[in-house]
C-alpha atoms as a PDB file:
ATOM      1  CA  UNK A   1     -14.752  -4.230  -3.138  1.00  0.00           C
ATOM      2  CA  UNK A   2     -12.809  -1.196  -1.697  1.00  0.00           C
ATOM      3  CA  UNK A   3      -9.402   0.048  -3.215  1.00  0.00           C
ATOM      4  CA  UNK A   4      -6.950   2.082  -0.944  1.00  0.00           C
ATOM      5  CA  UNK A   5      -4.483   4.181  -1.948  1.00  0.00           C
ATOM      6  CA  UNK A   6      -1.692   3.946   0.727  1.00  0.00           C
ATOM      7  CA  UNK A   7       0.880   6.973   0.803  1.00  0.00           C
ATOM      8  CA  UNK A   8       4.376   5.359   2.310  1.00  0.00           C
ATOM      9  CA  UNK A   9       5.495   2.134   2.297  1.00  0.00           C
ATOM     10  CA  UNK A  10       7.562   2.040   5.399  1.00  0.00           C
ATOM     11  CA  UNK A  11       6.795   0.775   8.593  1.00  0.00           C
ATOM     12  CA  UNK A  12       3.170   2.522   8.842  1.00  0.00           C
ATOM     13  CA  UNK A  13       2.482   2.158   5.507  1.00  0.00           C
ATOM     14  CA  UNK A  14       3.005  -1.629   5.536  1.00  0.00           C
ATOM     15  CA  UNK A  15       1.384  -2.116   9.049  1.00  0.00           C
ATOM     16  CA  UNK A  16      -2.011  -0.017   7.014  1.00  0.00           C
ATOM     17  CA  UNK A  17      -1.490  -3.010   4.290  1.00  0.00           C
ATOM     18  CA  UNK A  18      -1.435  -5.852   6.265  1.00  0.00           C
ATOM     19  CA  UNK A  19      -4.020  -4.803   8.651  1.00  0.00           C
ATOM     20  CA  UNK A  20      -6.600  -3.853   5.978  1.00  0.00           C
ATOM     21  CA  UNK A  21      -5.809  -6.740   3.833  1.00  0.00           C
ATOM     22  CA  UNK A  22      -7.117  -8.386   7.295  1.00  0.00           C
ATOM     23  CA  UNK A  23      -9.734  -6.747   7.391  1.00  0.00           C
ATOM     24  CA  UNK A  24     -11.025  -6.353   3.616  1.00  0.00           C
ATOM     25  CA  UNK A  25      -9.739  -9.500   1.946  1.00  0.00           C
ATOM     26  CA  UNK A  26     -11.373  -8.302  -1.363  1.00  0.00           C
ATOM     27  CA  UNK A  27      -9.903  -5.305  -1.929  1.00  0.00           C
ATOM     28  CA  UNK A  28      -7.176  -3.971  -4.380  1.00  0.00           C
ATOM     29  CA  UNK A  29      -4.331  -1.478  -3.120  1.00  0.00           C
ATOM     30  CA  UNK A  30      -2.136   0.691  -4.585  1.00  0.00           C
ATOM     31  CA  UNK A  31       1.090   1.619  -2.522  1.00  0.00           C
ATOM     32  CA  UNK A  32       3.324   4.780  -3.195  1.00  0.00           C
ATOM     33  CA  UNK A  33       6.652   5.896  -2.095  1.00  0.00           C
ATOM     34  CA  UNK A  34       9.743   7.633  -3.867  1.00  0.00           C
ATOM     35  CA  UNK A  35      12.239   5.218  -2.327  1.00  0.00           C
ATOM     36  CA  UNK A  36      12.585   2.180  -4.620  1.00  0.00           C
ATOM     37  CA  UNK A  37      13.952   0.248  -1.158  1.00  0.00           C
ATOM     38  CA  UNK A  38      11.230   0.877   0.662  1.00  0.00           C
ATOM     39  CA  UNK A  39       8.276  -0.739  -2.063  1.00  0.00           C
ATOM     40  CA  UNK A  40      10.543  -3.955  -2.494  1.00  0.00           C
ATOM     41  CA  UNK A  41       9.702  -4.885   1.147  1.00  0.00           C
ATOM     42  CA  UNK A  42       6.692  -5.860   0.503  1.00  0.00           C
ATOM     43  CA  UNK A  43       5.724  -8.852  -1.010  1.00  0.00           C
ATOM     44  CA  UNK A  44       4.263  -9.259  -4.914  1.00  0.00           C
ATOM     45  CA  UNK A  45       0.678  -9.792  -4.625  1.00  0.00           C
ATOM     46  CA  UNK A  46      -1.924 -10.256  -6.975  1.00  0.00           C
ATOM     47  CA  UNK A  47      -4.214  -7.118  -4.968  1.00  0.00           C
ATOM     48  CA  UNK A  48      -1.470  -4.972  -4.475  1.00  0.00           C
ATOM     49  CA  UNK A  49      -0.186  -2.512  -7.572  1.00  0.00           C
ATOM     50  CA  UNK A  50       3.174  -0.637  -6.453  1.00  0.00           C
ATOM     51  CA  UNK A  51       4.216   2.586  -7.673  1.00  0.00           C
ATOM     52  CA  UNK A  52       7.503   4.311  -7.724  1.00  0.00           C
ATOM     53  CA  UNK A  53       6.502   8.549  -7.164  1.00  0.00           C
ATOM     54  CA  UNK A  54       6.478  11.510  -5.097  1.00  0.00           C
ATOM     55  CA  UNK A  55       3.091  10.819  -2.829  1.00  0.00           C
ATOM     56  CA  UNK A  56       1.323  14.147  -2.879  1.00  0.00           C
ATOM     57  CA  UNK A  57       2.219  14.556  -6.901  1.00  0.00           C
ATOM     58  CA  UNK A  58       0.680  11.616  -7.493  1.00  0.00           C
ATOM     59  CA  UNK A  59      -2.319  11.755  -5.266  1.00  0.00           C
ATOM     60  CA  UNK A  60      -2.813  14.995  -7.328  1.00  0.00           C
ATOM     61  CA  UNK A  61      -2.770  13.197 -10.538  1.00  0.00           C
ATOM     62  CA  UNK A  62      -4.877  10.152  -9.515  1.00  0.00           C
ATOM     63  CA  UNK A  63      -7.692  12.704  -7.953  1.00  0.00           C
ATOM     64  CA  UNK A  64      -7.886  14.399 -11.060  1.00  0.00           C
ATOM     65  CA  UNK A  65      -8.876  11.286 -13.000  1.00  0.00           C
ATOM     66  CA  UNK A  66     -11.765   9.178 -12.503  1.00  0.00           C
ATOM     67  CA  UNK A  67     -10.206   6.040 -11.208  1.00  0.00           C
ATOM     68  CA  UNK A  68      -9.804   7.334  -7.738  1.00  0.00           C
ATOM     69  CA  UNK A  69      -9.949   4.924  -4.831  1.00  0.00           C
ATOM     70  CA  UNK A  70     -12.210   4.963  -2.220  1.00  0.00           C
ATOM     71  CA  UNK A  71      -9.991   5.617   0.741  1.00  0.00           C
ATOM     72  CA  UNK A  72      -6.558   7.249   1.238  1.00  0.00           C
ATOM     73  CA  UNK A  73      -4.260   6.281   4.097  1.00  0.00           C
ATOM     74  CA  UNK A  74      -1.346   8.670   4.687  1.00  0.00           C
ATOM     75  CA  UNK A  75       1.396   6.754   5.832  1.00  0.00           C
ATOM     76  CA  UNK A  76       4.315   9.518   5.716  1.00  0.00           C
ATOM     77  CA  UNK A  77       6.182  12.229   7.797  1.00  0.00           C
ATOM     78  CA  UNK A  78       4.086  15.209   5.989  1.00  0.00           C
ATOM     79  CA  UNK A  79       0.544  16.716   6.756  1.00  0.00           C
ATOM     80  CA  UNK A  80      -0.316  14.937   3.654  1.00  0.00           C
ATOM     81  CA  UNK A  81      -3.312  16.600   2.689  1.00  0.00           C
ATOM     82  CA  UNK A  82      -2.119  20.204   2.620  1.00  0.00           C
ATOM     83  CA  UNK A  83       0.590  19.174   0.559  1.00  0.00           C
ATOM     84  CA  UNK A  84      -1.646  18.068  -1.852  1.00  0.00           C
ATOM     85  CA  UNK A  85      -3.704  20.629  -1.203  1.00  0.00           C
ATOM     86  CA  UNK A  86      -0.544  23.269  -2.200  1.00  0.00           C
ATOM     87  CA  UNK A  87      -0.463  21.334  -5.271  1.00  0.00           C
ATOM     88  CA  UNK A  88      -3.727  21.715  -6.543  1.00  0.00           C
ATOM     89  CA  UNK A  89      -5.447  25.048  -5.686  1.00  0.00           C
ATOM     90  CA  UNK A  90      -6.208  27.316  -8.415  1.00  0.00           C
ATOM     91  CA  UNK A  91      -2.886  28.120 -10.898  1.00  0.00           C
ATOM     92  CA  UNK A  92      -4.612  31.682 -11.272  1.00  0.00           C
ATOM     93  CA  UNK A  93      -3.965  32.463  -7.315  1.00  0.00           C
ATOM     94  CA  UNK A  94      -0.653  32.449  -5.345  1.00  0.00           C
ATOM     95  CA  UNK A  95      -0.834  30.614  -1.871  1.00  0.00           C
ATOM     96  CA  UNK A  96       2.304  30.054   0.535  1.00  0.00           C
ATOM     97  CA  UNK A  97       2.705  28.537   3.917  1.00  0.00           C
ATOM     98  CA  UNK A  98       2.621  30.479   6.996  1.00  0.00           C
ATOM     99  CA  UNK A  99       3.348  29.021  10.602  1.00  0.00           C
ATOM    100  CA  UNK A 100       0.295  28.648  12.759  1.00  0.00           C
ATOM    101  CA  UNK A 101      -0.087  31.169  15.499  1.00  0.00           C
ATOM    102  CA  UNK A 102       1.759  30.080  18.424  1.00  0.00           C
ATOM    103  CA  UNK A 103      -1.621  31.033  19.785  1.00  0.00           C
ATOM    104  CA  UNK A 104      -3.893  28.278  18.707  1.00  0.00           C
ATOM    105  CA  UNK A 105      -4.804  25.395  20.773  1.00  0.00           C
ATOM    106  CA  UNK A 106      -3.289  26.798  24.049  1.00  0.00           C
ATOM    107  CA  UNK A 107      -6.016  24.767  26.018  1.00  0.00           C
ATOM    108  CA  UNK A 108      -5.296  21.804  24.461  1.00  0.00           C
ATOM    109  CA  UNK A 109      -3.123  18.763  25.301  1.00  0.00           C
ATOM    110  CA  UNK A 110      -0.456  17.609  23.947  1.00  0.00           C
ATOM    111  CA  UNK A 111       0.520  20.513  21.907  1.00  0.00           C
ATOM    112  CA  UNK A 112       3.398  20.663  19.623  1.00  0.00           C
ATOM    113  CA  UNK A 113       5.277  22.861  17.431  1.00  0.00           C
ATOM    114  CA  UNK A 114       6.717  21.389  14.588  1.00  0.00           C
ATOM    115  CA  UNK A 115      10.032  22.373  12.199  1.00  0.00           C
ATOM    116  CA  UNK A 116       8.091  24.420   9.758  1.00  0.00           C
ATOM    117  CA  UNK A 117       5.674  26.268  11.959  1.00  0.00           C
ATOM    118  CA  UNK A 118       3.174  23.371  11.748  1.00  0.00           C
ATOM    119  CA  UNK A 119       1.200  22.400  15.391  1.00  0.00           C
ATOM    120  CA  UNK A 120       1.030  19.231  16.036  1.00  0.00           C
ATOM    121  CA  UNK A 121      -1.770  17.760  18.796  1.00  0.00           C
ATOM    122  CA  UNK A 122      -2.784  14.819  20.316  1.00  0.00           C
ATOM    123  CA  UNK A 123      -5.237  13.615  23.151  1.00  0.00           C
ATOM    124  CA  UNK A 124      -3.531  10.824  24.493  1.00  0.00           C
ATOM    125  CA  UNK A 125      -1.674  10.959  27.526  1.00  0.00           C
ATOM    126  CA  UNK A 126       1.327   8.111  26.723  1.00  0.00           C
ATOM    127  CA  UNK A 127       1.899   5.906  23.921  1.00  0.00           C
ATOM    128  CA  UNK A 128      -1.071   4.730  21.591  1.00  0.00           C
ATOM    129  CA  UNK A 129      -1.398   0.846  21.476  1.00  0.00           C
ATOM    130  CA  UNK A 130      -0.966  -0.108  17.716  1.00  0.00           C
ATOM    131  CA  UNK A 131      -4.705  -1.823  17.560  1.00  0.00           C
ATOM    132  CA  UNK A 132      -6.515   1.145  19.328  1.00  0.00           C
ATOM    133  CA  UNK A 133      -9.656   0.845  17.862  1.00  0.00           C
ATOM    134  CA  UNK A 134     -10.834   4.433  18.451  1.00  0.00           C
ATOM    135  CA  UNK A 135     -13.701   4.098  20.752  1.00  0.00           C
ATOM    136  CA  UNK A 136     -15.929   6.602  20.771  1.00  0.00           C
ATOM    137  CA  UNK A 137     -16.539   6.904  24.709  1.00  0.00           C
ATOM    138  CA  UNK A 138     -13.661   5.989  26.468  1.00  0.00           C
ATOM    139  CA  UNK A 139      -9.809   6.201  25.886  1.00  0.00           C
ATOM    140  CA  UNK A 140      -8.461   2.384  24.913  1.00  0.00           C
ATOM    141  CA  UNK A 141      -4.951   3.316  26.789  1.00  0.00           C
ATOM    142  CA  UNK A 142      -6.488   4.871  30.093  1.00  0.00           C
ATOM    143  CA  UNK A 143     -10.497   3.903  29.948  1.00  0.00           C
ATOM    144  CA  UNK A 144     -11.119   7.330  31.001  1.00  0.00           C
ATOM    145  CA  UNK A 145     -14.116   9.101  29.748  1.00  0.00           C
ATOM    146  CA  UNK A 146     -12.989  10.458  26.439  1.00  0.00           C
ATOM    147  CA  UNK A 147     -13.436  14.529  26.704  1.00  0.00           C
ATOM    148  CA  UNK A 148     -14.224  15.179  23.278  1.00  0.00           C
ATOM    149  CA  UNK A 149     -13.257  14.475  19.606  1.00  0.00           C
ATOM    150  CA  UNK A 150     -10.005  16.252  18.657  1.00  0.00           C
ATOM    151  CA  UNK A 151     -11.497  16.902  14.904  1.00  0.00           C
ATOM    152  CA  UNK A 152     -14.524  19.087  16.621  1.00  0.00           C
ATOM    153  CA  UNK A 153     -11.824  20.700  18.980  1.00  0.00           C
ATOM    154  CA  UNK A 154      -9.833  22.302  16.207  1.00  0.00           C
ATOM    155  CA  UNK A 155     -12.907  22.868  14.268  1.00  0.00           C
ATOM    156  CA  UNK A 156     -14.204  25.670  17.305  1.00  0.00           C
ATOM    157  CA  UNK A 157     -10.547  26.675  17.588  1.00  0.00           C
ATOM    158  CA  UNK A 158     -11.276  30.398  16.200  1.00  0.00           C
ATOM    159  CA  UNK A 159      -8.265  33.082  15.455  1.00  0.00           C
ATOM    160  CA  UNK A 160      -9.618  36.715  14.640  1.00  0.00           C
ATOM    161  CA  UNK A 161      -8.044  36.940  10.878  1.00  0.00           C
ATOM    162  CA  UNK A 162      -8.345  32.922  10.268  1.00  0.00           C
ATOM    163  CA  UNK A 163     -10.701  30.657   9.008  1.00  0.00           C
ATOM    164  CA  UNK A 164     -10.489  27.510  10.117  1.00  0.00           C
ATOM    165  CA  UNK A 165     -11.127  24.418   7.906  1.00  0.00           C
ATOM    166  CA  UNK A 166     -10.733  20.934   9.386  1.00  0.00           C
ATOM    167  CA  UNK A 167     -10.896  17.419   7.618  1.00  0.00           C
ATOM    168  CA  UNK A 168     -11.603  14.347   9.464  1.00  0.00           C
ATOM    169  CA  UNK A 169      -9.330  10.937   9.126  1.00  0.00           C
ATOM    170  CA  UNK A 170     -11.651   8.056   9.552  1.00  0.00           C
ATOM    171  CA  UNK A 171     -10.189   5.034  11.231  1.00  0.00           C
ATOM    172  CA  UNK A 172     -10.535   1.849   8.883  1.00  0.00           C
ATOM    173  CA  UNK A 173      -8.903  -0.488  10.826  1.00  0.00           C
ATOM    174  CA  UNK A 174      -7.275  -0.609  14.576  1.00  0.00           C
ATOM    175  CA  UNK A 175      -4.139   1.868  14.513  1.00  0.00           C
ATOM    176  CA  UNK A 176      -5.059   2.586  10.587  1.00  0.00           C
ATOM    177  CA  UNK A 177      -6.646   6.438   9.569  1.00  0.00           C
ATOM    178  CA  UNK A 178      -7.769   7.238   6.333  1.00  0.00           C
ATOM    179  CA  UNK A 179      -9.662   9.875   4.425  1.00  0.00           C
ATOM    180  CA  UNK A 180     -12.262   9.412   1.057  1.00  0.00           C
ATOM    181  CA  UNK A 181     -11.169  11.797  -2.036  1.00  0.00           C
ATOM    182  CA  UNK A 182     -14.217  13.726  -1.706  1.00  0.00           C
ATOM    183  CA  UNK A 183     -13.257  14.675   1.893  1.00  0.00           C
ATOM    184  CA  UNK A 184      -9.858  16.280  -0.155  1.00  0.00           C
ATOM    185  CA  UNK A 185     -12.209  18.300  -2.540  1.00  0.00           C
ATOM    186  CA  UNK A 186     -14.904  19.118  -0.057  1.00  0.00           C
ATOM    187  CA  UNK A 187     -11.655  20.490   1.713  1.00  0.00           C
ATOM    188  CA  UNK A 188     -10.421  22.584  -1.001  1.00  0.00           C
ATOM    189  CA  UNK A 189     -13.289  24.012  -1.980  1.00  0.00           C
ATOM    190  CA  UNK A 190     -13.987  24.916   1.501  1.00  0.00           C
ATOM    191  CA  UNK A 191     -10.476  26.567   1.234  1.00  0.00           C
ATOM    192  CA  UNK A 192     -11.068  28.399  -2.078  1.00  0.00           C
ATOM    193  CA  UNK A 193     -14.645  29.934  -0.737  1.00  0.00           C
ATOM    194  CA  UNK A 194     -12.753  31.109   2.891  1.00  0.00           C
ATOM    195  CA  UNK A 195     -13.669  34.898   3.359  1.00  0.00           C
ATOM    196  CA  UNK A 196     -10.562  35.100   5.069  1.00  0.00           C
ATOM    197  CA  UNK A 197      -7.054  35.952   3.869  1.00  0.00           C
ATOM    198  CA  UNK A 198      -5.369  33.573   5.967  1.00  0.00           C
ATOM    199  CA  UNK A 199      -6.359  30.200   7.240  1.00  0.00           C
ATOM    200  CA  UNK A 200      -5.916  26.956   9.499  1.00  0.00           C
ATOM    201  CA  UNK A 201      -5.755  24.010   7.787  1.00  0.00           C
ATOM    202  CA  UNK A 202      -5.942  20.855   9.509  1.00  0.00           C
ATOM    203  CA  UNK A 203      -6.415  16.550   9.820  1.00  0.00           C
ATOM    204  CA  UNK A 204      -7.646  15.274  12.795  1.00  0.00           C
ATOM    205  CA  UNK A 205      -9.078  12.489  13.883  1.00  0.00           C
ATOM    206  CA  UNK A 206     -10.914  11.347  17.589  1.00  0.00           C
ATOM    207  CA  UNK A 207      -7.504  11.777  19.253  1.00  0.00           C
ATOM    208  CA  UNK A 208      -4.087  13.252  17.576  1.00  0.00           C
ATOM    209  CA  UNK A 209      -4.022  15.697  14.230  1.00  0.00           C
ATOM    210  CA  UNK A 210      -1.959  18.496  12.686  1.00  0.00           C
ATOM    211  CA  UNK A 211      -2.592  22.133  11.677  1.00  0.00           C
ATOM    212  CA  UNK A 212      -1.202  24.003   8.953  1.00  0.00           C
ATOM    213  CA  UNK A 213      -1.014  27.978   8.235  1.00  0.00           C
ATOM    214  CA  UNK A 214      -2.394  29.079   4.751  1.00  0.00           C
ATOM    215  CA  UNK A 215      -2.096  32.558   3.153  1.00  0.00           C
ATOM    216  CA  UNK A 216      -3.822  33.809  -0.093  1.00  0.00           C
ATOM    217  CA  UNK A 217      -1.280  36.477  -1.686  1.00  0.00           C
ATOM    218  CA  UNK A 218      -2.922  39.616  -3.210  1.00  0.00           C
ATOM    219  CA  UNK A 219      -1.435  42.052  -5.550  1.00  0.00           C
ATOM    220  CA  UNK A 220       1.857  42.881  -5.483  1.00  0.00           C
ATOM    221  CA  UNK A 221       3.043  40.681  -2.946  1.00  0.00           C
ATOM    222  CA  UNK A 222       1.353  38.009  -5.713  1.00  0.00           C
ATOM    223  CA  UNK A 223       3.154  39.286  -8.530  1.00  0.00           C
ATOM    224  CA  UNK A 224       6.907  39.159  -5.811  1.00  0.00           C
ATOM    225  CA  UNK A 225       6.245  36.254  -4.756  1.00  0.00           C
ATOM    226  CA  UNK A 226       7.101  37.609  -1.052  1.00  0.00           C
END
């Protein structure tokens, strides 16, 4: 019996409900979002817990305990993971975000900048059907040859002065992307050990994901907070 964690309970977040509850009739869910409104449209059910909090501050305290559950579906307008990721590294160092280098990903499709320097890409030439089920060799919207996986793209994307570290969102049901906890960890520790000073953090999966810039502050500019 699985238990998700779903982040949002608007319209993606309750499309990721129904469509796992579908799928995995035996599982329990838990479904977060700081608007009261939103969690009273769905419906009280004996597998579903709601809870009333700030998504990344609570993913933060549920992965620091040991009831974590095994998959978590971000279902808001953030790069969920690197705000939880802000949240959690190290009290002892100061981090800050940086916009990604207008640089990166210049050979990719679909390339986006977004409000707070964030890139945004995706693979797909038009509108994703809701039920794409992510095949592996062939785009479901076009049934051309798929030309890679967008997660392995960003991965060999390479900036002199960056790392880059890249965490893939699994899909768990068609239209529906999640990622396990340990894929968060694994993801800050890889973080925490970078060599580099500055890094690209990103979620992708087969087709569409986000990067975010990442900055370690050292000495002074530390103690500032510049």
């Amino acid at each position: 019996m699985a238990t998700y964690l779903i982040i949002g309970a608007g319209h993606f977040g309750r499309f990721a409900w129904q469509r796992l509850r579908e799928r995995d009739p035996a599982a329990q869910f838990w479904v977060v979002d700081q608007d009261p409104e939103a969690l009273t449209q769905l419906p009280a059910c004996a597998d579903t817990r709601l809870m009333l909090a700030e998504g990344a501050e609570l993913l933060a305290e549920i992965l620091a305990t040991a009831a974590c559950p095994d998959w978590v579906i971000p279902a808001v307008p953030i790069h969920l993971a690197f705000a939880w990721l802000l949240l959690t590294l190290p009290a002892h160092e100061a981090w800050r975000q940086v916009p990604v280098p207008l640089e990166l990903g210049q050979d990719l499709p679909g390339r986006q900048q977004g409000a707070a320097g964030e890139i945004y890409f995706s693979l797909a030439t038009g509108r994703c059907p809701d039920d794409c089920p992510e095949p592996a060799s062939r785009c479901s919207l076009t049934n051309a040859p798929r030309v890679g996986n967008l997660f392995e793209m960003l991965a060999h994307q390479q900036l002199t002065g960056y790392n880059t570290v890249v965490m893939r969102s699994h899909q768990l049901a068609p239209g529906v992307g999640g990622y396990r906890p340990a894929a968060l960890l694994q993801l800050r520790e890889e973080v925490m050990q970078a060599g580099a000073r500055r890094l690209l953090v990103c979620t992708a999966c087969r087709c569409h994901g986000v990067c975010q810039g990442l900055e370690r502050l050292i000495g002074r500019e530390s103690e500032v907070g510049v």
